[in-house]
C-alpha atoms as a PDB file:
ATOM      1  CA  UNK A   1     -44.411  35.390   1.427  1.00  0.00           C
ATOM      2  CA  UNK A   2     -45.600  38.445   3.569  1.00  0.00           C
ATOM      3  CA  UNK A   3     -48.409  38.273   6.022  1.00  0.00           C
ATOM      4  CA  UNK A   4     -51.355  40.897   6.971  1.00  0.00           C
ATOM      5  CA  UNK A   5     -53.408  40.596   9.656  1.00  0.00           C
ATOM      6  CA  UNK A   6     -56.666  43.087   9.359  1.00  0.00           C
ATOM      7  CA  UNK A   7     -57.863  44.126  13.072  1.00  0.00           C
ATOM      8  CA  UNK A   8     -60.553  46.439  14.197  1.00  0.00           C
ATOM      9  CA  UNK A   9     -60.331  47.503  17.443  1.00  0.00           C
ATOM     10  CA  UNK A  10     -62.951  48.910  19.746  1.00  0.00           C
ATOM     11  CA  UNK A  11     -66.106  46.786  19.228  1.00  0.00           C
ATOM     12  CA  UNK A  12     -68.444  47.014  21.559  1.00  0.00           C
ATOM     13  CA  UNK A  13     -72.132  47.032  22.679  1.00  0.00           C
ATOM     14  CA  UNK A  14     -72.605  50.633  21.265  1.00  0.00           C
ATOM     15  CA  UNK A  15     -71.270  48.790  17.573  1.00  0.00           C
ATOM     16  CA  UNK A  16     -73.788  49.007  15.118  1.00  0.00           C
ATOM     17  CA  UNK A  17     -73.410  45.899  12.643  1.00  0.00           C
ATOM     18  CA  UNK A  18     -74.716  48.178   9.595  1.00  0.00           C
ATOM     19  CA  UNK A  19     -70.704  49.646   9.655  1.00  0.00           C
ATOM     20  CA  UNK A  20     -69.292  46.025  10.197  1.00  0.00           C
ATOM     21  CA  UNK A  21     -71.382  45.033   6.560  1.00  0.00           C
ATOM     22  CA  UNK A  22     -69.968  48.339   4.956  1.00  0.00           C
ATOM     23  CA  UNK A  23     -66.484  48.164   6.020  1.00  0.00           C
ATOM     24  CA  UNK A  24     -66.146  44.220   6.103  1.00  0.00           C
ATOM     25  CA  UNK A  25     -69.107  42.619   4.306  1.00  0.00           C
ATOM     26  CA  UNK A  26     -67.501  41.345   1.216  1.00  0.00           C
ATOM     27  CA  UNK A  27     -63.884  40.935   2.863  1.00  0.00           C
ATOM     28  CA  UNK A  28     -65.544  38.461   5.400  1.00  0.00           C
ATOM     29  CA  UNK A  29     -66.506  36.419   2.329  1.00  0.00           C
ATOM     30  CA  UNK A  30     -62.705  35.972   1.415  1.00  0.00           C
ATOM     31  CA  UNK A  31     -60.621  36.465   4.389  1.00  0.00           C
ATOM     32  CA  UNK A  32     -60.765  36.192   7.928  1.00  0.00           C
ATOM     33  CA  UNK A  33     -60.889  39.651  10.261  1.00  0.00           C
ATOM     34  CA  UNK A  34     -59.976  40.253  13.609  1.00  0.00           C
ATOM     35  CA  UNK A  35     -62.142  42.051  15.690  1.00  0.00           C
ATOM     36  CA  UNK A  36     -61.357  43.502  19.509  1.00  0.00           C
ATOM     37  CA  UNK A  37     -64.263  43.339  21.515  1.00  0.00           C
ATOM     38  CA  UNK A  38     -64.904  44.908  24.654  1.00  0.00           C
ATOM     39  CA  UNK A  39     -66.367  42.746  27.392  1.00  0.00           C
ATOM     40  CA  UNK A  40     -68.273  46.133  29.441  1.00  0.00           C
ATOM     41  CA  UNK A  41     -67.340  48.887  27.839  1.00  0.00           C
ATOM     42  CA  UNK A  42     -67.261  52.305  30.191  1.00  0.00           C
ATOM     43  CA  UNK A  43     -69.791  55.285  29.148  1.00  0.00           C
ATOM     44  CA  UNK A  44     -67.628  58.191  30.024  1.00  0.00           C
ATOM     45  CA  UNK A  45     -63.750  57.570  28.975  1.00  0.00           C
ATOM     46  CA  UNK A  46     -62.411  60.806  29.343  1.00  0.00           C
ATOM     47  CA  UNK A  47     -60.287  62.290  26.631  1.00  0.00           C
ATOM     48  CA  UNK A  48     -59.686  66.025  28.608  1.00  0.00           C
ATOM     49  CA  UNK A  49     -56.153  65.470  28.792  1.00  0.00           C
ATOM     50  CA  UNK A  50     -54.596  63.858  25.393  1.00  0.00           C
ATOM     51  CA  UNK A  51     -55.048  66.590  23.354  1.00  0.00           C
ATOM     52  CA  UNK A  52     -54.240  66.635  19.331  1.00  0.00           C
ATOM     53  CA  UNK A  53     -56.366  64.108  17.419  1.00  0.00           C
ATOM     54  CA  UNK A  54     -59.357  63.830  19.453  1.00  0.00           C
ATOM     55  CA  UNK A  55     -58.794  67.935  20.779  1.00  0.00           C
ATOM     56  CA  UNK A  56     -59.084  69.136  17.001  1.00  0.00           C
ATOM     57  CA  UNK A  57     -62.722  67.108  16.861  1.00  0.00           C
ATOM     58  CA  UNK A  58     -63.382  68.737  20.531  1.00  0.00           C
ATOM     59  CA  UNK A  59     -64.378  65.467  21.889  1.00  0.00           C
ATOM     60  CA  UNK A  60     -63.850  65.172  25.351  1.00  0.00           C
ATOM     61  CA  UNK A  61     -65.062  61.393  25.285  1.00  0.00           C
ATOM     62  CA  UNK A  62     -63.684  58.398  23.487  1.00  0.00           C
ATOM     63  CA  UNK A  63     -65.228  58.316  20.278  1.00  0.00           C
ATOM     64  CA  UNK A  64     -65.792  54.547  20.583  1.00  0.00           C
ATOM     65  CA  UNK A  65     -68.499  55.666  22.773  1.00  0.00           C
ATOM     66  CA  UNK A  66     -71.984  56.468  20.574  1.00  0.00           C
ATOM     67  CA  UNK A  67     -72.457  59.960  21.417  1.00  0.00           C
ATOM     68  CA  UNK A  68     -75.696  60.316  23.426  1.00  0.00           C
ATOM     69  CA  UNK A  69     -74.041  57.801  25.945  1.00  0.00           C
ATOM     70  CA  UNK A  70     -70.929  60.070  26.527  1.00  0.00           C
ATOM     71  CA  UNK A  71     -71.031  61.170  29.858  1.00  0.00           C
ATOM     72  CA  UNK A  72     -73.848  58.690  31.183  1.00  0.00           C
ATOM     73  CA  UNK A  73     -70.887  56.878  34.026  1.00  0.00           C
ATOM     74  CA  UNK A  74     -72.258  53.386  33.301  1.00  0.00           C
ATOM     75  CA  UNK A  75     -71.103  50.483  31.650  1.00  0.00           C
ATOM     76  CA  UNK A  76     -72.757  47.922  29.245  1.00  0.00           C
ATOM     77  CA  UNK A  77     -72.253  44.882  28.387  1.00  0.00           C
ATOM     78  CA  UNK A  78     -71.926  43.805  24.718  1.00  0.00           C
ATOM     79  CA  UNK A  79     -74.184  40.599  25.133  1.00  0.00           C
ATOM     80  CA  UNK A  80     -77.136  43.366  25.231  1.00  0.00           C
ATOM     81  CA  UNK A  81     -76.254  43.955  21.612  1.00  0.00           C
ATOM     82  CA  UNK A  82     -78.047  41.186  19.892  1.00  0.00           C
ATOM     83  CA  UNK A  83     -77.895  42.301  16.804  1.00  0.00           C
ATOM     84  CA  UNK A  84     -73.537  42.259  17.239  1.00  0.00           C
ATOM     85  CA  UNK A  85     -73.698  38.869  19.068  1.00  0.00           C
ATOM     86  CA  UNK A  86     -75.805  37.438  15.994  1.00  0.00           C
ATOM     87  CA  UNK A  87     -73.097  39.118  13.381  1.00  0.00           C
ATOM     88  CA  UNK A  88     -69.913  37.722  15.338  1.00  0.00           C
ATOM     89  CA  UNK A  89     -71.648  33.949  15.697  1.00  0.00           C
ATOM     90  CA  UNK A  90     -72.128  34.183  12.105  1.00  0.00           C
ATOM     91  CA  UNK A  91     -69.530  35.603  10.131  1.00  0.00           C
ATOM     92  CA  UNK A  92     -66.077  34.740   9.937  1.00  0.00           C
ATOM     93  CA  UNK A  93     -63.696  36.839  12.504  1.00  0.00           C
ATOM     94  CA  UNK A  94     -61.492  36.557  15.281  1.00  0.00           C
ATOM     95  CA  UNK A  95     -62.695  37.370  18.512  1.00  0.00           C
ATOM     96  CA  UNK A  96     -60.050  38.775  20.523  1.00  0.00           C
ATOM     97  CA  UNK A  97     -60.632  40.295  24.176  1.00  0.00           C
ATOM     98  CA  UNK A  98     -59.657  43.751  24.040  1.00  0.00           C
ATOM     99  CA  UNK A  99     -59.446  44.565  28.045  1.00  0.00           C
ATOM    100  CA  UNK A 100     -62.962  44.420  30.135  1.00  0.00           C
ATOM    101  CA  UNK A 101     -64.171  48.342  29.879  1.00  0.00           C
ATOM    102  CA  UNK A 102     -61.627  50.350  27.626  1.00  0.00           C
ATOM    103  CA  UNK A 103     -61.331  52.979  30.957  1.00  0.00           C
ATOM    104  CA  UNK A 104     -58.429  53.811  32.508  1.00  0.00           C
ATOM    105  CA  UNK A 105     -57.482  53.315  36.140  1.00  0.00           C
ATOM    106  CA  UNK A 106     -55.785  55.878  37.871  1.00  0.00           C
ATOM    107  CA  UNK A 107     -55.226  57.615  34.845  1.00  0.00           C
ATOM    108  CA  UNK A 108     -53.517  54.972  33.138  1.00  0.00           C
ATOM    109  CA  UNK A 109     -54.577  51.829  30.517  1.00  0.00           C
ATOM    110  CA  UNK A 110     -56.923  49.459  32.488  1.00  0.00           C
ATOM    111  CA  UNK A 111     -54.153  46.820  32.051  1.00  0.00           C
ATOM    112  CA  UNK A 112     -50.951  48.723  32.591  1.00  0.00           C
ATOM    113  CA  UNK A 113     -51.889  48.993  36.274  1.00  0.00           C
ATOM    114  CA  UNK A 114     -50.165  46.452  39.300  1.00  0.00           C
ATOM    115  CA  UNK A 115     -52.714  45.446  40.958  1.00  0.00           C
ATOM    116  CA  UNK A 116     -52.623  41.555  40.400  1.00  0.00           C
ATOM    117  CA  UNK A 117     -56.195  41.660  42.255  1.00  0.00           C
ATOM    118  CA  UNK A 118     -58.058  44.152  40.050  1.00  0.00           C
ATOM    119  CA  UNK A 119     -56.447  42.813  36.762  1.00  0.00           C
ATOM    120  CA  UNK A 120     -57.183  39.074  37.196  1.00  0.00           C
ATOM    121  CA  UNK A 121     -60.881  40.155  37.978  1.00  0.00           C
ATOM    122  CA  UNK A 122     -61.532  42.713  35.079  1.00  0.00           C
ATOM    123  CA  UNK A 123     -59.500  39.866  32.553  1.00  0.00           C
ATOM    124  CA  UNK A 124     -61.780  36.626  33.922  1.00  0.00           C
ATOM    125  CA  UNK A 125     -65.149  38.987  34.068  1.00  0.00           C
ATOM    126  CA  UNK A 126     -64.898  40.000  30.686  1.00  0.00           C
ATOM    127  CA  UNK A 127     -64.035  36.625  29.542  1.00  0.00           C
ATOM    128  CA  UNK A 128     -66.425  35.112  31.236  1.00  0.00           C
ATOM    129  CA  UNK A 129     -69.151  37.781  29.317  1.00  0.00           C
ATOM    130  CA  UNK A 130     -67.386  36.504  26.413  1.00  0.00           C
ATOM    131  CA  UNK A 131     -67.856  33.255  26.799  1.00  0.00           C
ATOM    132  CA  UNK A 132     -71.331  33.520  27.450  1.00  0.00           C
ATOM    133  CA  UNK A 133     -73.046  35.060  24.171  1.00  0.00           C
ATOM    134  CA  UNK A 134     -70.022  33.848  21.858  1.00  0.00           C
ATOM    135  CA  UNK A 135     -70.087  30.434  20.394  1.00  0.00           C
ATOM    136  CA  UNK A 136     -66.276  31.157  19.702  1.00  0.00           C
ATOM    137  CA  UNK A 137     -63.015  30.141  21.987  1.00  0.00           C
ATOM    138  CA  UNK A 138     -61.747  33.361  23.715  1.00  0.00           C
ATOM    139  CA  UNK A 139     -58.102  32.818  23.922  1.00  0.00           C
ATOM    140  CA  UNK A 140     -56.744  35.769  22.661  1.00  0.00           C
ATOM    141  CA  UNK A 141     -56.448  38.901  24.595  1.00  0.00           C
ATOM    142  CA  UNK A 142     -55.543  42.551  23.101  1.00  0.00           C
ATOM    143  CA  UNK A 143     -54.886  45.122  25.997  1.00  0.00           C
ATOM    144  CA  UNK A 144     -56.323  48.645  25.236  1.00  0.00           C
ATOM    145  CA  UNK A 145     -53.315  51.020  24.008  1.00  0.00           C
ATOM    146  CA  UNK A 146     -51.648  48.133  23.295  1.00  0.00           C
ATOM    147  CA  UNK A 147     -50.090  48.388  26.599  1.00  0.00           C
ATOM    148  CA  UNK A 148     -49.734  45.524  29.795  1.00  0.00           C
ATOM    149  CA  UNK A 149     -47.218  45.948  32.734  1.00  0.00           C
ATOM    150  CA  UNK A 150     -45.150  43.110  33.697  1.00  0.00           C
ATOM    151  CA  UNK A 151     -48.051  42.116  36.772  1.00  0.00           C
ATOM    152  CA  UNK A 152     -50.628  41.757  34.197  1.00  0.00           C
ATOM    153  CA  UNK A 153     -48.424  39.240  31.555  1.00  0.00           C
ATOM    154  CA  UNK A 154     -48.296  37.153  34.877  1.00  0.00           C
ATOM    155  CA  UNK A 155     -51.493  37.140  34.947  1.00  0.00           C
ATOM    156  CA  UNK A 156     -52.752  36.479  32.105  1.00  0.00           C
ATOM    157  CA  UNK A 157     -50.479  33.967  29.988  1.00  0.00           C
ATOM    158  CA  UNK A 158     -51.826  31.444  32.450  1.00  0.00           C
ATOM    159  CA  UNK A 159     -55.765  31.992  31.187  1.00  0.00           C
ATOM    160  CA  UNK A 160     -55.096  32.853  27.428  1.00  0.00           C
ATOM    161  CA  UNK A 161     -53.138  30.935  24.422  1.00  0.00           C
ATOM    162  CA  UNK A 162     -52.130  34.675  23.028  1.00  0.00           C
ATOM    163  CA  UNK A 163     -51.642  38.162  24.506  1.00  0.00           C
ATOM    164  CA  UNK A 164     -50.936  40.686  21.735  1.00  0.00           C
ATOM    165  CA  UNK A 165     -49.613  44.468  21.859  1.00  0.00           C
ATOM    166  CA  UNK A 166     -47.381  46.750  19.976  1.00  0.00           C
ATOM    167  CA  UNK A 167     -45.163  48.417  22.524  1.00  0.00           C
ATOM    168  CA  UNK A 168     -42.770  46.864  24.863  1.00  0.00           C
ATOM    169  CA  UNK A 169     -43.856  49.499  27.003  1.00  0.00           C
ATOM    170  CA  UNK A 170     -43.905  49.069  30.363  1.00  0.00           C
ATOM    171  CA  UNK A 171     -42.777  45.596  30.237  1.00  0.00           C
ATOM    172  CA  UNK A 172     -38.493  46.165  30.036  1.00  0.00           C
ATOM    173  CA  UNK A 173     -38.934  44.874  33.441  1.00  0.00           C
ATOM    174  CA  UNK A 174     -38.452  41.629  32.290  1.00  0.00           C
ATOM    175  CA  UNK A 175     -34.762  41.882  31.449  1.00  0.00           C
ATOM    176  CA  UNK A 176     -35.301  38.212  29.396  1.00  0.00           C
ATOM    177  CA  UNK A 177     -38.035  39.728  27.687  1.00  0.00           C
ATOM    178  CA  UNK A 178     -36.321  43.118  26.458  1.00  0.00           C
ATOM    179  CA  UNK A 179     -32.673  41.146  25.874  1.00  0.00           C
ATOM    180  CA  UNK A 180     -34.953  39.251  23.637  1.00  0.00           C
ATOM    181  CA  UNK A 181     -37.106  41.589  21.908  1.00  0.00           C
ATOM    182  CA  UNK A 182     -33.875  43.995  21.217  1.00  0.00           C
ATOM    183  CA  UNK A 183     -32.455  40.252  19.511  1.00  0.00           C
ATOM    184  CA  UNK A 184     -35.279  40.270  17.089  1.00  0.00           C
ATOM    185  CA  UNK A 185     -34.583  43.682  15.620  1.00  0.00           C
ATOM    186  CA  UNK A 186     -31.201  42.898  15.417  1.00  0.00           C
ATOM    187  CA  UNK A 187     -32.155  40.423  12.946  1.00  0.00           C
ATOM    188  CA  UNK A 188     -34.708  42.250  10.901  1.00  0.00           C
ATOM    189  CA  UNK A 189     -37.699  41.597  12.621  1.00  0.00           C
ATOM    190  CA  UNK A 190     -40.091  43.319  13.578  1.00  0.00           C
ATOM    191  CA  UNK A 191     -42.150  40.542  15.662  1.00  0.00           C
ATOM    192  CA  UNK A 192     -41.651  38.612  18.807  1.00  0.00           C
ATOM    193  CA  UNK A 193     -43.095  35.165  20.039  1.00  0.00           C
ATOM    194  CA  UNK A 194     -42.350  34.714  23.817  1.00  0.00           C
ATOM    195  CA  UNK A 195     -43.992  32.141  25.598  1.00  0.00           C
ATOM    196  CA  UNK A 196     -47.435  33.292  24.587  1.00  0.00           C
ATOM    197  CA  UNK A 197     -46.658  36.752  24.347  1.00  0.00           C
ATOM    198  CA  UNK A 198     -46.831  38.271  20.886  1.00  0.00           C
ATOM    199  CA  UNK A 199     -45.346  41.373  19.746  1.00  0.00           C
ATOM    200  CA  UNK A 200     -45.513  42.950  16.685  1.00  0.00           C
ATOM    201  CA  UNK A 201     -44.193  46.653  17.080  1.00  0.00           C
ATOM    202  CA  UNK A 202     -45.047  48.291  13.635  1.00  0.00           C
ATOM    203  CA  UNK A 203     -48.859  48.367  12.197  1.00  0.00           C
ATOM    204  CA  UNK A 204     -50.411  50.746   9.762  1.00  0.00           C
ATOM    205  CA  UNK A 205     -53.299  52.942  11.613  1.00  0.00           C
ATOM    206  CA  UNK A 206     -56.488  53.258   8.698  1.00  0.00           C
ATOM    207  CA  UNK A 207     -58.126  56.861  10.040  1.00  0.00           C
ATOM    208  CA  UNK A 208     -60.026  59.700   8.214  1.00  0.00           C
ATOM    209  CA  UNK A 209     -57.210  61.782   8.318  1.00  0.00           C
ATOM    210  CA  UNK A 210     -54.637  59.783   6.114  1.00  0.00           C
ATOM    211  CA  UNK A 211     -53.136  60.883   2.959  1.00  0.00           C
ATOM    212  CA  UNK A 212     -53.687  58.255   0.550  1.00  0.00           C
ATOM    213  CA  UNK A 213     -50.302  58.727  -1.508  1.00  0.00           C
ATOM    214  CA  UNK A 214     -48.445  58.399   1.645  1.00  0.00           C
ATOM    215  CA  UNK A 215     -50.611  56.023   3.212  1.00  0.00           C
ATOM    216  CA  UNK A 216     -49.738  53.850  -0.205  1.00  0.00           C
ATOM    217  CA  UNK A 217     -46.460  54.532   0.105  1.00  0.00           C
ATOM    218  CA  UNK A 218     -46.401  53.562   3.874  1.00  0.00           C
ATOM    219  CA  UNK A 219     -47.749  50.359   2.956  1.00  0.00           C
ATOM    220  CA  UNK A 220     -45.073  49.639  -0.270  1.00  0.00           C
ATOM    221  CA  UNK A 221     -42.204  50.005   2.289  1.00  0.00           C
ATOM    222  CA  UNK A 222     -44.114  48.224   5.123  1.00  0.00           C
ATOM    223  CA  UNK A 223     -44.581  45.253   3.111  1.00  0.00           C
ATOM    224  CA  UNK A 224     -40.990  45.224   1.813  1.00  0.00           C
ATOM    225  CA  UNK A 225     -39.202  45.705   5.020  1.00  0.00           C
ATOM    226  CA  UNK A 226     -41.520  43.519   7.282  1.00  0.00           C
ATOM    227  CA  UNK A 227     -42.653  39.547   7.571  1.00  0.00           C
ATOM    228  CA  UNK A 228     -45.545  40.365   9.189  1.00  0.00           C
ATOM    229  CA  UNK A 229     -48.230  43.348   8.775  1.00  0.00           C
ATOM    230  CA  UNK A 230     -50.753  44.508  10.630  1.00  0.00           C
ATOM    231  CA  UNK A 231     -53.699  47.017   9.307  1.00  0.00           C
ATOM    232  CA  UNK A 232     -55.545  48.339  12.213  1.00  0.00           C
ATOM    233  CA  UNK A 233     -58.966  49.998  12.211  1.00  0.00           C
ATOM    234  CA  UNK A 234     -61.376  51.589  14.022  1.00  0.00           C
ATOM    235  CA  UNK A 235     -65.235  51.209  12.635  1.00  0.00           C
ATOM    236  CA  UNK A 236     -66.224  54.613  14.003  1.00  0.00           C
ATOM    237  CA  UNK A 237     -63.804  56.509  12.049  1.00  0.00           C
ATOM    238  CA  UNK A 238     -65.928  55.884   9.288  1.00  0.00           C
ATOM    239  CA  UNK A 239     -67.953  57.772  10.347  1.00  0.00           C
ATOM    240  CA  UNK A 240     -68.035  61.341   8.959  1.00  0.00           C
ATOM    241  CA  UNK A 241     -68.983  63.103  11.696  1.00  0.00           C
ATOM    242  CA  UNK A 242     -68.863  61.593  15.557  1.00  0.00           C
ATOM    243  CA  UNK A 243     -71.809  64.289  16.499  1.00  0.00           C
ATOM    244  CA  UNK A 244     -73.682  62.878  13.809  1.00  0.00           C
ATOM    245  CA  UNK A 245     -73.854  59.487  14.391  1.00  0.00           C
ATOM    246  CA  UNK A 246     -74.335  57.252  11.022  1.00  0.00           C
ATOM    247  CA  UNK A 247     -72.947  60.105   8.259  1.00  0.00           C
ATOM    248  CA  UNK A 248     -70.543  57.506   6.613  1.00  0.00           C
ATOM    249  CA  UNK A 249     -67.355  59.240   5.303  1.00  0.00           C
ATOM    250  CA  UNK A 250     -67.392  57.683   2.034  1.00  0.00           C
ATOM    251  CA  UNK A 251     -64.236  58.523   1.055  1.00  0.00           C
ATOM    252  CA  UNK A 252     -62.336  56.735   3.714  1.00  0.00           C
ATOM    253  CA  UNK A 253     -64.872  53.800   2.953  1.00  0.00           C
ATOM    254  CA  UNK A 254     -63.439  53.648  -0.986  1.00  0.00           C
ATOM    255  CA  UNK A 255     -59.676  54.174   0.395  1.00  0.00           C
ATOM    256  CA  UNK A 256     -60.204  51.118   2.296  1.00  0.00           C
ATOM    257  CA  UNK A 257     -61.319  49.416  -0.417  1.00  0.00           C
ATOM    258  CA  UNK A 258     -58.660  49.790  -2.397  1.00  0.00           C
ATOM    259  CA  UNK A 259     -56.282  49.478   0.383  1.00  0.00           C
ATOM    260  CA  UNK A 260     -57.619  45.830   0.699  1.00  0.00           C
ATOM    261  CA  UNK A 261     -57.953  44.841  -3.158  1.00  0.00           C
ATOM    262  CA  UNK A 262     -54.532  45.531  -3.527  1.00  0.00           C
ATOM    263  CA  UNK A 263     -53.408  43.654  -0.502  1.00  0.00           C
ATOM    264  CA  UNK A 264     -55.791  40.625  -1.624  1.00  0.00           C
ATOM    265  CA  UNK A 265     -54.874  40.648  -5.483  1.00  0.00           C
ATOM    266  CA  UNK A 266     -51.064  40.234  -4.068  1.00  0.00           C
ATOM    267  CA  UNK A 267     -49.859  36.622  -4.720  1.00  0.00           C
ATOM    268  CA  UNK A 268     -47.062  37.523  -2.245  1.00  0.00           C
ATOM    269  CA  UNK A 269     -48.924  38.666   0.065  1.00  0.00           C
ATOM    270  CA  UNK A 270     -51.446  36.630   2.780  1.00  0.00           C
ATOM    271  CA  UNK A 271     -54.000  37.604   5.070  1.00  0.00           C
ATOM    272  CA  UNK A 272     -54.123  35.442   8.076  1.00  0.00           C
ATOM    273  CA  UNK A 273     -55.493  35.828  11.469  1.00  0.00           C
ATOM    274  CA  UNK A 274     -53.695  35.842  14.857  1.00  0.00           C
ATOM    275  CA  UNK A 275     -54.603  32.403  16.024  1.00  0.00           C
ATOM    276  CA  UNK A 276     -52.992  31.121  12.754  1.00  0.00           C
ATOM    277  CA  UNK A 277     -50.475  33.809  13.032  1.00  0.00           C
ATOM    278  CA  UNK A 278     -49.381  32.273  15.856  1.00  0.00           C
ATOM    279  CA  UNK A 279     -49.921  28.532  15.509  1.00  0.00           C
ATOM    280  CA  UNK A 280     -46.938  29.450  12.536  1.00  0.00           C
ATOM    281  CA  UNK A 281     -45.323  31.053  15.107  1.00  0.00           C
ATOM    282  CA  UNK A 282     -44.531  28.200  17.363  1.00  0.00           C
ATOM    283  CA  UNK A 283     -44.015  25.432  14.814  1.00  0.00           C
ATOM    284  CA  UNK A 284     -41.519  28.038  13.379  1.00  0.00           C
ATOM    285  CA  UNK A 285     -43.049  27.957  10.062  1.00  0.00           C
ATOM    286  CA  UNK A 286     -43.754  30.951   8.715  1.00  0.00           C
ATOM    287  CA  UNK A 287     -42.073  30.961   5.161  1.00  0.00           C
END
């Protein structure tokens, strides 16, 4: 048996829930998603310096941001989106906390930083905003860029059941950590359970500018090579056009559609969430 985890990264007061129906709708009705939601997402998350992707769309804010609040230096709070607080109380997802504002501090990932002061705060504020409008347990946390230094999985596998990323990066400061990590890929795998720490280093990125014979490909020799999956999107990328907010890009919409049928219609093949994911994990029963 193989195991896919859908996520969608990125959600966040500017989310509008008509894209969450589209995209997830009639998946919700069969399967559990995953969705990372931003406590107080930042307004103006510069993008001036990374260049390619987001340089060829000359965006020079993070396209999570709805455009005509790029720029505006505030933050807001998802619990002022009623309309995303009444679709994630309802439906069936995963709430996982993806960081407090998605900015980055002192040029780098919010939660790749050392200050044990500034981390704890940001982590307990935005769980705490969580906690407030969600009638869900927040006990996962997702790091934006995938990314947490060594002070900040200190931190945080005291207040949360499950910290998730897909680099190791920067945390080879924990020699046990790497020694083990390095042990699993010696063995085929391409996951790692450590305390409450969960790594899974290879994921398949759904954006508008894949190539759906390779992308099919990709996911053949994924699925045959790995134990565990993860598909990762990002709701805005459905969108056609970023300056044109709401111009759905239909044909990314039907790739994902099929992407999923085939994943679903696989008897070897189940979708699972990351709670359950790791609940498996720790019993050592995953099949």
């Amino acid at each position: 048996m193989k195991y896919v985890i859908i996520r969608d990264d990125d959600i966040s007061f500017f989310t509008p829930t008509d894209i969450l129906d589209i995209i997830y709708g009639k998946i919700l009705e069969e399967n559990k998603v995953n969705f990372g939601v931003i406590p107080n997402v930042y307004s103006s998350i510069d993008l001036n310096k990374t260049g390619g992707y987001y340089k060829k769309e000359k965006l020079y804010y993070d396209p999570l941001i709805s455009p005509e609040f790029r720029g505006t230096n505030k933050y807001y709070s998802v619990e002022k989106n009623y309309d995303l607080i009444e679709f994630l109380n309802k439906k069936n997802v995963g709430v996982i906390q993806h960081g407090y504002s998605h900015e980055k501090i002192n040029n780098l990932p919010e939660f790749s930083i050392d200050n044990k002061e500034i981390i704890y705060d940001r982590a307990i504020r935005g769980k705490s905003i969580l906690n407030k409008c969600l009638k869900k347990d927040i006990d996962l946390f997702l790091p934006p860029w995938n990314v947490i230094s060594k002070e900040t999985f200190e931190i945080l596998y005291r207040e949360y059941k499950g910290i998730i990323i897909a680099s190791m990066y920067p945390i080879p400061k924990n020699f046990n950590l790497l020694s083990l990590y390095y042990l699993s890929k010696i063995f085929n795998k391409n996951y790692l359970l450590y305390n409450n720490l969960l790594i899974i280093n290879n994921f398949i990125l759904i954006d508008k500018n894949i190539n759906i014979n390779s992308l099919n490909k990709g996911i053949e020799n994924m699925i045959k090579y790995n134990k565990i999956i993860v598909i990762q999107n990002h709701y805005w990328d459905f969108y056609d056009n970023w300056k044109k907010w709401g111009k759905l890009n239909k044909k990314l919409i039907n790739t994902w559609k099929v992407i999923y049928n085939y994943i679903n219609n696989n008897e070897n093949i189940k979708i699972i969430d990351y709670q359950e994911l790791i609940n498996f994990l720790k019993k050592q029963t995953l099949d």
